[in-house]
PDB file of N, CA and C in Angstrom:
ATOM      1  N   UNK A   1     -98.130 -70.449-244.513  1.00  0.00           N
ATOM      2  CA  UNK A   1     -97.954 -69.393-243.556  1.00  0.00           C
ATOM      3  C   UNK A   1     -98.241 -69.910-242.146  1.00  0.00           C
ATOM      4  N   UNK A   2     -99.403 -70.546-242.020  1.00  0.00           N
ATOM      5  CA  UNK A   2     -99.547 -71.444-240.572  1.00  0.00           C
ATOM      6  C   UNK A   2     -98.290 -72.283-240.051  1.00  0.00           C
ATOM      7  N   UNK A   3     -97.774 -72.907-240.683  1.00  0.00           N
ATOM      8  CA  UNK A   3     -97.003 -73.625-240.668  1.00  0.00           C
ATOM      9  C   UNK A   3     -95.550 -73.241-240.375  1.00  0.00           C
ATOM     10  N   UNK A   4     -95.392 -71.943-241.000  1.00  0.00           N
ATOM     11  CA  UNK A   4     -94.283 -70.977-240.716  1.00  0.00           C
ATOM     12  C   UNK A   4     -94.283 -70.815-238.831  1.00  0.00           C
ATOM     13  N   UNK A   5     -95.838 -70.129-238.908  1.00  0.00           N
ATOM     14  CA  UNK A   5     -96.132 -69.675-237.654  1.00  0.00           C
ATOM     15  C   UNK A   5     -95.714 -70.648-236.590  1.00  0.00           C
ATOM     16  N   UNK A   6     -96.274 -71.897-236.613  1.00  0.00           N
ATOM     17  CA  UNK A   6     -96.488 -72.980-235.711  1.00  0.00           C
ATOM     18  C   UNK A   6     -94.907 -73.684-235.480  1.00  0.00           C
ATOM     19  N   UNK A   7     -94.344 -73.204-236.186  1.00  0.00           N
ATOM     20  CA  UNK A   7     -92.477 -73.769-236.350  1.00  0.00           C
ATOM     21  C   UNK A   7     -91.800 -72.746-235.164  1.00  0.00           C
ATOM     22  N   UNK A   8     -92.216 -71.518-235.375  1.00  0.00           N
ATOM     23  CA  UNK A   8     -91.537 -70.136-234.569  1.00  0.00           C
ATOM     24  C   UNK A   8     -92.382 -70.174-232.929  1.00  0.00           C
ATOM     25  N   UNK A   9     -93.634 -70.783-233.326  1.00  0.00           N
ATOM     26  CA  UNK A   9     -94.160 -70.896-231.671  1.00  0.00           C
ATOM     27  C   UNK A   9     -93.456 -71.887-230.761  1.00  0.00           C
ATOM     28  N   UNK A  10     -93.185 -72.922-231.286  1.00  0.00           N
ATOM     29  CA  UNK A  10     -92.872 -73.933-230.852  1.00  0.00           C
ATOM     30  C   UNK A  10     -91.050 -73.566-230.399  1.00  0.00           C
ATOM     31  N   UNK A  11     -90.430 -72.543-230.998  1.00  0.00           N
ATOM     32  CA  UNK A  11     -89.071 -72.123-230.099  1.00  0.00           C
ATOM     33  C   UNK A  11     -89.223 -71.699-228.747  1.00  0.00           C
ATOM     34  N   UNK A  12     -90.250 -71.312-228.334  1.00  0.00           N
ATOM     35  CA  UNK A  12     -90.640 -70.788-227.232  1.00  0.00           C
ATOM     36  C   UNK A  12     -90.788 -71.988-226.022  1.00  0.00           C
ATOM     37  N   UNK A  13     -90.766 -73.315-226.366  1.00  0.00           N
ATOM     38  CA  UNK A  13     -90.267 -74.122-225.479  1.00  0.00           C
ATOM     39  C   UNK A  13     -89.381 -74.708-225.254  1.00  0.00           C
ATOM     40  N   UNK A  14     -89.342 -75.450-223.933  1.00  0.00           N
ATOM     41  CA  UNK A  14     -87.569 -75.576-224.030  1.00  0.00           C
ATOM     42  C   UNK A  14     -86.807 -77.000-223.939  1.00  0.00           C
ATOM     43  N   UNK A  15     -87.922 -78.221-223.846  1.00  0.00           N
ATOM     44  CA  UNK A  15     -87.814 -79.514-224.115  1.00  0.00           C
ATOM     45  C   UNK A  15     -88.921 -79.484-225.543  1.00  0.00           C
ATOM     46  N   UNK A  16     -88.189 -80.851-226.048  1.00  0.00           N
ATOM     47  CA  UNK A  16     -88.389 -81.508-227.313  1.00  0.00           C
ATOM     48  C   UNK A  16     -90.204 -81.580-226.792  1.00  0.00           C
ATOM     49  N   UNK A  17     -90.760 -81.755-225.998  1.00  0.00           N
ATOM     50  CA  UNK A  17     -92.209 -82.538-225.786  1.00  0.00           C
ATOM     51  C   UNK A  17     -92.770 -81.043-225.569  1.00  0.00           C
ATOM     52  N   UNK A  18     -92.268 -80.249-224.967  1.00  0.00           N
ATOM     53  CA  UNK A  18     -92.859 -79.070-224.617  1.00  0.00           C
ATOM     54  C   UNK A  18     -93.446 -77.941-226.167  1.00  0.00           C
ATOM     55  N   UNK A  19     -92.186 -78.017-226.645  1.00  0.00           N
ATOM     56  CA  UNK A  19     -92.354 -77.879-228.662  1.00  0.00           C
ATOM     57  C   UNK A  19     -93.173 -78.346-229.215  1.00  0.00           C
ATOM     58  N   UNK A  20     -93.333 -79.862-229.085  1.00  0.00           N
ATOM     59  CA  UNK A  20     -94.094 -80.396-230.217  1.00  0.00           C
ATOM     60  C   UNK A  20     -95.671 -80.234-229.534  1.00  0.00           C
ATOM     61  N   UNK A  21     -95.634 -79.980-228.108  1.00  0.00           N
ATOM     62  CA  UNK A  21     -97.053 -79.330-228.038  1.00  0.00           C
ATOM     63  C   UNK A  21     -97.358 -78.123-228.195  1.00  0.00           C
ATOM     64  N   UNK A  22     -96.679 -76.933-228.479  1.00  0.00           N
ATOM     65  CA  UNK A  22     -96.642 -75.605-228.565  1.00  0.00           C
ATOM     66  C   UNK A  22     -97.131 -75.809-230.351  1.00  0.00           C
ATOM     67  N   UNK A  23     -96.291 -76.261-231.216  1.00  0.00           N
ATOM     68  CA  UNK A  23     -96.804 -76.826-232.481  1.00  0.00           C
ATOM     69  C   UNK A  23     -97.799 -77.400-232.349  1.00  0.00           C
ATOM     70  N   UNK A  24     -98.242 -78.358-232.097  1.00  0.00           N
ATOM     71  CA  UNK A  24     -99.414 -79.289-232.346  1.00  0.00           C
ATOM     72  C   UNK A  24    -100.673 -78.250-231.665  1.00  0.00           C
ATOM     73  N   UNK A  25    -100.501 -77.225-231.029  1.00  0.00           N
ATOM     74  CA  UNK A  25    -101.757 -76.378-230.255  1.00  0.00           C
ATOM     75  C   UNK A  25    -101.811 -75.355-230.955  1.00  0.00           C
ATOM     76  N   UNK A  26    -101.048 -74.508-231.603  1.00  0.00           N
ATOM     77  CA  UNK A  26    -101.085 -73.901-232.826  1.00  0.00           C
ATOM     78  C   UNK A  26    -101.810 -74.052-233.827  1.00  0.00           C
ATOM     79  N   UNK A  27    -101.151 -75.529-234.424  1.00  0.00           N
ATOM     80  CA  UNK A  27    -102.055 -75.907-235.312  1.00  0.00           C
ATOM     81  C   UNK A  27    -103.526 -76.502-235.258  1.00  0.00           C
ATOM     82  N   UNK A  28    -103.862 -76.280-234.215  1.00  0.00           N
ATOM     83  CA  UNK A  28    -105.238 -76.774-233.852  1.00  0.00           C
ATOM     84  C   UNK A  28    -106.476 -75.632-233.879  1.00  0.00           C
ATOM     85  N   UNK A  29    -105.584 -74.705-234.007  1.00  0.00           N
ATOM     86  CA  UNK A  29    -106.392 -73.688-233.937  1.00  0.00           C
ATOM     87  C   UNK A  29    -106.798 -73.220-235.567  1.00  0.00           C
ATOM     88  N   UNK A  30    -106.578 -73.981-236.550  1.00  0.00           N
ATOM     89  CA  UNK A  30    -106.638 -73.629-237.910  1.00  0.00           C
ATOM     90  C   UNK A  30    -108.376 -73.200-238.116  1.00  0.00           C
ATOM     91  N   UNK A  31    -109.173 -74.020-237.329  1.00  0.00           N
ATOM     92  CA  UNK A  31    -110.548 -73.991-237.390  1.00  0.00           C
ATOM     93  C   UNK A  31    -111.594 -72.317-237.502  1.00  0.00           C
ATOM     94  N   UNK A  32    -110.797 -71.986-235.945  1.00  0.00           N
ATOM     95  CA  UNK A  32    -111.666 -70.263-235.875  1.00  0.00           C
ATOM     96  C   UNK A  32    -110.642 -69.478-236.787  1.00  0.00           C
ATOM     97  N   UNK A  33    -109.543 -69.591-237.227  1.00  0.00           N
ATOM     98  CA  UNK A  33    -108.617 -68.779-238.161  1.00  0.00           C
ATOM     99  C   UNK A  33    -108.913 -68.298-239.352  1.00  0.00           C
ATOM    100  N   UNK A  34    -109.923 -69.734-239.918  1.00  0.00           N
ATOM    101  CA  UNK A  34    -110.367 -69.716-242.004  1.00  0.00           C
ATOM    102  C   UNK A  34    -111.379 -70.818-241.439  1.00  0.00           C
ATOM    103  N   UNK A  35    -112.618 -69.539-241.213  1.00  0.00           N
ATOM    104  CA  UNK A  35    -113.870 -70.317-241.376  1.00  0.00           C
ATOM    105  C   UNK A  35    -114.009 -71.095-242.502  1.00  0.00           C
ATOM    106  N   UNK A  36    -113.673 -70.704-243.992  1.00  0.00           N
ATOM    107  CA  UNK A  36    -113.822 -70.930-245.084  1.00  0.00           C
ATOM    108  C   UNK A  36    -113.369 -72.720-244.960  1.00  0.00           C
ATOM    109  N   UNK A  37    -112.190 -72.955-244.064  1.00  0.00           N
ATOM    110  CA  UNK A  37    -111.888 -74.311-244.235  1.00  0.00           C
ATOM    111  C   UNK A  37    -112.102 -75.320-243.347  1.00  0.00           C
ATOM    112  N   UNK A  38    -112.604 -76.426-243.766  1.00  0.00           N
ATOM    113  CA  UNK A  38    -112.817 -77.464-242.970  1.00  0.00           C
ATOM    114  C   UNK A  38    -111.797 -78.331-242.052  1.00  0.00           C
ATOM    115  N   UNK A  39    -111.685 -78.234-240.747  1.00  0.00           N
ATOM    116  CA  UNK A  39    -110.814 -78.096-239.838  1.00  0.00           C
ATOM    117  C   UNK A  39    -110.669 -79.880-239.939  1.00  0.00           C
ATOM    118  N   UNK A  40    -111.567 -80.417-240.194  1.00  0.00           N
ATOM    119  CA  UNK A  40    -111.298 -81.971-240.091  1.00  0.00           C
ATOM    120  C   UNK A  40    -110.512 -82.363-241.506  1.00  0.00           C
ATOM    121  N   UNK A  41    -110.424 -81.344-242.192  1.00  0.00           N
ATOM    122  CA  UNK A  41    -109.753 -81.867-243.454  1.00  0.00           C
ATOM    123  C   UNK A  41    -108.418 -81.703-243.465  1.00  0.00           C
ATOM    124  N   UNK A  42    -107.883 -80.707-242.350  1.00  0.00           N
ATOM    125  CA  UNK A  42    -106.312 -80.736-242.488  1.00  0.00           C
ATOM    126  C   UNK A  42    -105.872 -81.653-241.434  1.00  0.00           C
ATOM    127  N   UNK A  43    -104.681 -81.789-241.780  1.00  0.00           N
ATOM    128  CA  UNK A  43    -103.671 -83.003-241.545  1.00  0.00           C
ATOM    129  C   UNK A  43    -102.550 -82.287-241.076  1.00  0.00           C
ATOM    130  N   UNK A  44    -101.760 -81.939-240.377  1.00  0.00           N
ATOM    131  CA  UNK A  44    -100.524 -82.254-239.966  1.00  0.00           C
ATOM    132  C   UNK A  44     -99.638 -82.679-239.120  1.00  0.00           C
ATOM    133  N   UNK A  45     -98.482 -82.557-239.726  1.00  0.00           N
ATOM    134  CA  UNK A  45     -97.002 -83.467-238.693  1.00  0.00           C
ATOM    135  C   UNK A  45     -95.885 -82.379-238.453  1.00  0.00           C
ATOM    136  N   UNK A  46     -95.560 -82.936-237.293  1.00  0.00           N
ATOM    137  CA  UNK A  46     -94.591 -82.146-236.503  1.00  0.00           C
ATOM    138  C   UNK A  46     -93.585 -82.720-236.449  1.00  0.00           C
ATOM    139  N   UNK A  47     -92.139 -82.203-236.358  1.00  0.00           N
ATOM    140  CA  UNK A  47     -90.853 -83.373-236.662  1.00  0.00           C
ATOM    141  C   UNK A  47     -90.040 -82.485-235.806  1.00  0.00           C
ATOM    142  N   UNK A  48     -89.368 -82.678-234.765  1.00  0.00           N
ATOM    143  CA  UNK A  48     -88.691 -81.921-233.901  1.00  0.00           C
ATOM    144  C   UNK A  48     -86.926 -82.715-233.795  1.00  0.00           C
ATOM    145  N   UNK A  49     -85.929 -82.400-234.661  1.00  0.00           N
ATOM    146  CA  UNK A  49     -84.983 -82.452-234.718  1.00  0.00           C
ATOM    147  C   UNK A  49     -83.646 -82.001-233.134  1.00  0.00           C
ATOM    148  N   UNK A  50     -82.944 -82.644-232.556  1.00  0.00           N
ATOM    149  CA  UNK A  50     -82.584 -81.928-231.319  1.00  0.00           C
ATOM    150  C   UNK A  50     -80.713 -82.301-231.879  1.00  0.00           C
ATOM    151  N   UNK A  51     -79.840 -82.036-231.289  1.00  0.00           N
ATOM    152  CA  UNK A  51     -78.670 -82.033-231.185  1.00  0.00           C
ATOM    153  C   UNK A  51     -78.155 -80.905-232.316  1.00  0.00           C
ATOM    154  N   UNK A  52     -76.656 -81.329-233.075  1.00  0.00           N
ATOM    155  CA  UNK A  52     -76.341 -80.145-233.407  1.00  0.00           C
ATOM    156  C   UNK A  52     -76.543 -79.858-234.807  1.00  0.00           C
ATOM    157  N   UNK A  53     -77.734 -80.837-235.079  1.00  0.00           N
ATOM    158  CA  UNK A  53     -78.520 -80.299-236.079  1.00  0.00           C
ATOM    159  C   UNK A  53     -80.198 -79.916-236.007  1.00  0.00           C
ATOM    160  N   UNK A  54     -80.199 -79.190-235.244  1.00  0.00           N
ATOM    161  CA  UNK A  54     -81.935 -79.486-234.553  1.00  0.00           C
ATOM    162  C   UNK A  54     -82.033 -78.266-235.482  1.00  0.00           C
ATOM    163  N   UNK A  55     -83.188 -78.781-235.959  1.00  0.00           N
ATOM    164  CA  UNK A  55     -84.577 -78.179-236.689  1.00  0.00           C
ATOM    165  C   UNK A  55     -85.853 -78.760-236.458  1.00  0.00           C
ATOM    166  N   UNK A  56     -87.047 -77.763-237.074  1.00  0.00           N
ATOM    167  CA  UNK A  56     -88.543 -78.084-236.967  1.00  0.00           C
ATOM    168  C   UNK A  56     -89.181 -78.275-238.320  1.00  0.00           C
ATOM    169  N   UNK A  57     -89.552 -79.252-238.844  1.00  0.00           N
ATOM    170  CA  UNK A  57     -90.705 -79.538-239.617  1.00  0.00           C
ATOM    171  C   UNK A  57     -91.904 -79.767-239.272  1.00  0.00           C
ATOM    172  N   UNK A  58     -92.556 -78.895-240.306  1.00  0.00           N
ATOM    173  CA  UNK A  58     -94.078 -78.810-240.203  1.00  0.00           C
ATOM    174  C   UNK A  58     -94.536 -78.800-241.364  1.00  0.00           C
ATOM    175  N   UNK A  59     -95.330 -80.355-241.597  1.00  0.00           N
ATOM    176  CA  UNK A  59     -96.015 -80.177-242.786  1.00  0.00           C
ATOM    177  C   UNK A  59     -97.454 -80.116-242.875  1.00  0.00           C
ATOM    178  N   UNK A  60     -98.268 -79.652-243.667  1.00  0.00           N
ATOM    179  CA  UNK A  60     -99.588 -79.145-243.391  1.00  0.00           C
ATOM    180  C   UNK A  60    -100.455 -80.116-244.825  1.00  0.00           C
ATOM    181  N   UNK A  61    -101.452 -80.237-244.724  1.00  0.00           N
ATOM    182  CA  UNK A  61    -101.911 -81.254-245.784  1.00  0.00           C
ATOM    183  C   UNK A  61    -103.626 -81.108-245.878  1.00  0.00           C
ATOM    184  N   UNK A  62    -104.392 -80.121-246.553  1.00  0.00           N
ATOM    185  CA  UNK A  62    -105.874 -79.706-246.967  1.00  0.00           C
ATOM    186  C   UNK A  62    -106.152 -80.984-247.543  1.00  0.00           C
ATOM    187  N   UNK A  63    -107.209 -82.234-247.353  1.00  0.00           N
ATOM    188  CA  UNK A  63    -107.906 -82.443-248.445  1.00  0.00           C
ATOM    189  C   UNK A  63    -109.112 -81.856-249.269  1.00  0.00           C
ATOM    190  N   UNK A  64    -109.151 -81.694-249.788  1.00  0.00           N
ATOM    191  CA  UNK A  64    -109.995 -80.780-250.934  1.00  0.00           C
ATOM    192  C   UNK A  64    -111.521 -81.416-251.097  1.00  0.00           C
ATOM    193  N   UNK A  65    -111.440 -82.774-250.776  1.00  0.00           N
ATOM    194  CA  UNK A  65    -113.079 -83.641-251.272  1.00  0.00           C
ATOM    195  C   UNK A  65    -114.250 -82.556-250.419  1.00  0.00           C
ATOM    196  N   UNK A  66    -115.230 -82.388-251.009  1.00  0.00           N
ATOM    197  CA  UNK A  66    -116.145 -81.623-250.586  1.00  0.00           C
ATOM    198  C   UNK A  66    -116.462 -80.177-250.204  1.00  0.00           C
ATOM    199  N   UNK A  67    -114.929 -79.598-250.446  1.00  0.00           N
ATOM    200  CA  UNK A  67    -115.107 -77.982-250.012  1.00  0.00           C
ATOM    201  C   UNK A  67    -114.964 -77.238-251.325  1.00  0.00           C
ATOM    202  N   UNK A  68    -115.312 -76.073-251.510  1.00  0.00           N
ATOM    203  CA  UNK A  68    -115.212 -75.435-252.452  1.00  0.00           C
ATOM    204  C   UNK A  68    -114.176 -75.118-253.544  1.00  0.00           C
ATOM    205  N   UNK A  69    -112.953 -75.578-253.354  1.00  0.00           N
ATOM    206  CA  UNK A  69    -112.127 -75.863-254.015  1.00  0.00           C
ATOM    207  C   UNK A  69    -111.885 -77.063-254.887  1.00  0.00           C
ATOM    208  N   UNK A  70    -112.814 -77.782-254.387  1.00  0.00           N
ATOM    209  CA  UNK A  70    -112.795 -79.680-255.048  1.00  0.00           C
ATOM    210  C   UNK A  70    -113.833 -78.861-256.144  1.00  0.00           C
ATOM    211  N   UNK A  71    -114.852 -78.143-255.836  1.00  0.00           N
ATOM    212  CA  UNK A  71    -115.488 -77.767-257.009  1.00  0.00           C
ATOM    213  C   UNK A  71    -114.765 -77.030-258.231  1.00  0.00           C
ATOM    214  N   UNK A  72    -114.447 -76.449-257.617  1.00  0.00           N
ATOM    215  CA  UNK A  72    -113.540 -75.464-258.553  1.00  0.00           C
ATOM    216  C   UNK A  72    -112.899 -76.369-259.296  1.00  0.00           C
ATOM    217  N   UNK A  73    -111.901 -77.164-258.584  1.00  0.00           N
ATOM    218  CA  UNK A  73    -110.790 -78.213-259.459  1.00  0.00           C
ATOM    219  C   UNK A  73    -111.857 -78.979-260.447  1.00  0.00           C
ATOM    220  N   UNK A  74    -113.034 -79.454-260.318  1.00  0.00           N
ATOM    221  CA  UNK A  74    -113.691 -80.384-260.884  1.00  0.00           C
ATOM    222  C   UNK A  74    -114.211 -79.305-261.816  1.00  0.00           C
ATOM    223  N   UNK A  75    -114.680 -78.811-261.712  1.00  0.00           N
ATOM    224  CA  UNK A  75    -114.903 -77.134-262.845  1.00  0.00           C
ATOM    225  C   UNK A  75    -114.098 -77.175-263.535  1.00  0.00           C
ATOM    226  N   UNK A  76    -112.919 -76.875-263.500  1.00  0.00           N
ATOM    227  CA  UNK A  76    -111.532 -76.324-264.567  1.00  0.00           C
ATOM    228  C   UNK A  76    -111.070 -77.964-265.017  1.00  0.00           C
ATOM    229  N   UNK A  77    -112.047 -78.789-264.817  1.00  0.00           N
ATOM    230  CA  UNK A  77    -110.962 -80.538-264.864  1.00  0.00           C
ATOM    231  C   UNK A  77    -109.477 -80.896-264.838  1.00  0.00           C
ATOM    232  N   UNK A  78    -109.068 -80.395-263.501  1.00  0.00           N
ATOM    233  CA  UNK A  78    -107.722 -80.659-262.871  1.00  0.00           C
ATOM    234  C   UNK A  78    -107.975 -81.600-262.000  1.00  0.00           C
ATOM    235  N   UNK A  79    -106.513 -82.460-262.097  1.00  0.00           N
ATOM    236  CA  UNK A  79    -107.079 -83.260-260.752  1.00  0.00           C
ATOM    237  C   UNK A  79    -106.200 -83.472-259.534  1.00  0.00           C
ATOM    238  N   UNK A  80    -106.629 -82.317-258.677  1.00  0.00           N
ATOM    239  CA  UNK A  80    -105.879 -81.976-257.335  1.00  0.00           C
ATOM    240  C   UNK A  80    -106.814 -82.429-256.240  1.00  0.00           C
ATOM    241  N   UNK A  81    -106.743 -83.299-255.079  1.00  0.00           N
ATOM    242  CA  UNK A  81    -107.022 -84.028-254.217  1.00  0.00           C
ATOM    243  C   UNK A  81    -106.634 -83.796-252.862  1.00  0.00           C
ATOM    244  N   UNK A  82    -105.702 -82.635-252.979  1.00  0.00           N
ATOM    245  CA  UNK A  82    -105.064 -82.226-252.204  1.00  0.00           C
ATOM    246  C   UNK A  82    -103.977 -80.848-251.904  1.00  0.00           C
ATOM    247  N   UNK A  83    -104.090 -80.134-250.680  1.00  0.00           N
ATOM    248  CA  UNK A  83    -103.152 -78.982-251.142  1.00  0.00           C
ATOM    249  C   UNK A  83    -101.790 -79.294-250.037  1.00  0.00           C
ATOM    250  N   UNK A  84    -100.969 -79.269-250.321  1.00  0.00           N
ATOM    251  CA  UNK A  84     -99.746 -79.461-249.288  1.00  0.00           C
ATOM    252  C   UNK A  84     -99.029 -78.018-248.857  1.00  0.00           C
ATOM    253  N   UNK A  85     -98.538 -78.379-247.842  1.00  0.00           N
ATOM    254  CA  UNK A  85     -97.388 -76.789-247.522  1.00  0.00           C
ATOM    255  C   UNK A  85     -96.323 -77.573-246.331  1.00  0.00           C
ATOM    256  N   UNK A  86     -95.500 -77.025-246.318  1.00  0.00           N
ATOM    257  CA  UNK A  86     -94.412 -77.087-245.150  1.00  0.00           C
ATOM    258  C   UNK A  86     -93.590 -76.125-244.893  1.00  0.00           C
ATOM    259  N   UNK A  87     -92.560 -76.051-243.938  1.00  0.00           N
ATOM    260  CA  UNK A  87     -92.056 -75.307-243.039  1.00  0.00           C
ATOM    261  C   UNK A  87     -90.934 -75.928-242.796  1.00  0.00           C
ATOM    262  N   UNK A  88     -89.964 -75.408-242.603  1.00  0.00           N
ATOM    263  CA  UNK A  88     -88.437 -75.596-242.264  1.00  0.00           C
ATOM    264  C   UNK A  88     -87.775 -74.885-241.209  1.00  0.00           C
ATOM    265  N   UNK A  89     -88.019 -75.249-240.213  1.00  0.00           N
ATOM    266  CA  UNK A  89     -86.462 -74.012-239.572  1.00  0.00           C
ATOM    267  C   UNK A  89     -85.419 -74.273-238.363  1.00  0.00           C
ATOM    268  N   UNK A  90     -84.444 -74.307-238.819  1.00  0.00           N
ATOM    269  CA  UNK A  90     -83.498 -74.880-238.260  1.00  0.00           C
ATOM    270  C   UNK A  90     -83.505 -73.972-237.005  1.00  0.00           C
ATOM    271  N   UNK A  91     -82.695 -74.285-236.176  1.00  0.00           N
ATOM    272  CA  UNK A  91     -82.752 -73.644-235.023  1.00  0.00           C
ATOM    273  C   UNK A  91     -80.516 -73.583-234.198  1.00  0.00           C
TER     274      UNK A  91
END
């Protein structure tokens, strides 16, 4: 859903550099959003497509070591290391 978000903010500028900071400041804000998650643990990338195929990728990437979910996984003995998400949208 962040990731959705941070794809649709980033139309709101109007050069390629101006986007990928409208994205990249978005996603920075994941921290005060979900106290619950550890802001140094996510990861993402921004991919800004231009001509007459321009689209936005945004992929988003939780590692799990140490937050309450690594417990959980280690509880149920699954072995997830990681949660991924992305975003697509052409423009």
């Amino acid at each position: 859903m962040h990731q959705a978000r941070a794809a649709r903010v980033c139309l709101t500028g109007i050069t390629t550099t101006e986007r990928q900071t409208l994205a990249e400041a978005h996603l920075g804000e994941v921290g005060p959003r979900y106290p619950l998650l550890n802001p140094d643990a996510v990861s993402s990338t921004v991919f800004i497509a231009e001509g007459a195929s321009a689209a936005i990728t945004v992929d988003l990437t939780y590692v799990l070591d140490g937050s309450m979910l690594d417990l959980a996984t280690g509880f149920l003995n699954l072995d997830i290391a990681s949660l991924q998400t992305g975003a697509y949208l052409a423009y």
